[in-house]
Protein backbone atom coordinates (compact mmCIF):
# COMPACT_ATOMS: atom_id res chain seq x y z
CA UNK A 1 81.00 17.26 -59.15
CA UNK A 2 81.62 13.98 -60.57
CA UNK A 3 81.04 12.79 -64.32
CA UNK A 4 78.04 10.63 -62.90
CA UNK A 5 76.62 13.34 -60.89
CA UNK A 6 76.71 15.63 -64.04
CA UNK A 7 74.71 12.46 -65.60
CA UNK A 8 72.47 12.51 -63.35
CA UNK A 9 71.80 15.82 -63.35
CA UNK A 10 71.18 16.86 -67.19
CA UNK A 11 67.52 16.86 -66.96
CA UNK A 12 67.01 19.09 -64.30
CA UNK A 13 69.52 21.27 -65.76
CA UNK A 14 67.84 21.57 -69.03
CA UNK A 15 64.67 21.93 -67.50
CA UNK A 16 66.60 24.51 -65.08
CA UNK A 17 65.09 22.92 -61.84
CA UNK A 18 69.04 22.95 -60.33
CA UNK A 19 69.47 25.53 -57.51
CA UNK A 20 71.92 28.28 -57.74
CA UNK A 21 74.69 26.13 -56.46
CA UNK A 22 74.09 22.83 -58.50
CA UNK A 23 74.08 24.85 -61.33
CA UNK A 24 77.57 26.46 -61.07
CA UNK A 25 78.91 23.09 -60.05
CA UNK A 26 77.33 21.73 -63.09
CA UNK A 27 78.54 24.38 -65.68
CA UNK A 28 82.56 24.06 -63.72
CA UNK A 29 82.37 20.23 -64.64
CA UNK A 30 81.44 21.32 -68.34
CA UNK A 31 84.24 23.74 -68.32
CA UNK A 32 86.68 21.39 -67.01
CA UNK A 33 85.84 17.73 -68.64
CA UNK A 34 85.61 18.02 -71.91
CA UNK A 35 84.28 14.11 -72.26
CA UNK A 36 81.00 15.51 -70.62
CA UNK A 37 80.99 18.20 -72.48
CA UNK A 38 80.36 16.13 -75.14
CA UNK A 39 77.85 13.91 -73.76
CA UNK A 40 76.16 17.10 -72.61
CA UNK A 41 75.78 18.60 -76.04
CA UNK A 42 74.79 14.87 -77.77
CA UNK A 43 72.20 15.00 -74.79
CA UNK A 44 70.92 18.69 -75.47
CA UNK A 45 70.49 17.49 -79.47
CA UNK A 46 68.48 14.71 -79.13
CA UNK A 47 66.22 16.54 -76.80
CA UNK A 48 65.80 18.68 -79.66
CA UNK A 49 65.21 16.27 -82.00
CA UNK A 50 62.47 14.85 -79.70
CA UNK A 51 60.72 18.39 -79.04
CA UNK A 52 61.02 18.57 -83.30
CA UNK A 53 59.35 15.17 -83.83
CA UNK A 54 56.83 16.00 -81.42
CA UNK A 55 55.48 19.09 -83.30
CA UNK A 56 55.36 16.77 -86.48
CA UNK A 57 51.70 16.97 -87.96
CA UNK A 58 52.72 13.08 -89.45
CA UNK A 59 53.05 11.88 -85.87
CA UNK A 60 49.82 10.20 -84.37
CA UNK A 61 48.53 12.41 -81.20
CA UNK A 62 49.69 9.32 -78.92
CA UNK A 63 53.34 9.81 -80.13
CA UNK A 64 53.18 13.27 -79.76
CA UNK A 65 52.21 12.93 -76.35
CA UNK A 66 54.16 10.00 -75.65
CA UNK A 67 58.10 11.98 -77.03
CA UNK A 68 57.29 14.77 -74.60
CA UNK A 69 58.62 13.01 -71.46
């Protein structure tokens, strides 16, 4: 797997929607480039931050809706 195809792929692979063999590829890149690594894990935190902000009571119910994508 390439650094681009690992790009590509982080949604799904959050969301788990990879099949068995994407996945493996996937997690062997992370294992092996440590540059996506990174980029994987700043990915994985804003996410977070996102899914956080959307359970704020402060947020309208149009931005809630609208940071779930």
């Amino acid at each position: 797997m390439t650094c681009q195809e690992l790009a590509d792929l982080l949604s799904d692979y959050l969301a788990e929607d990879l099949s068995p063999h994407a996945r493996a590829a996937f997690e062997a890149h992370l294992q092996t480039c440590p540059d996506c690594a990174r980029y994987f894990d700043s990915f994985r935190e804003v996410m977070q931050l996102v899914r956080q902000a959307a359970r704020d009571p402060l947020l309208s119910r149009h931005s809630r809706h609208r940071a779930r994508w």
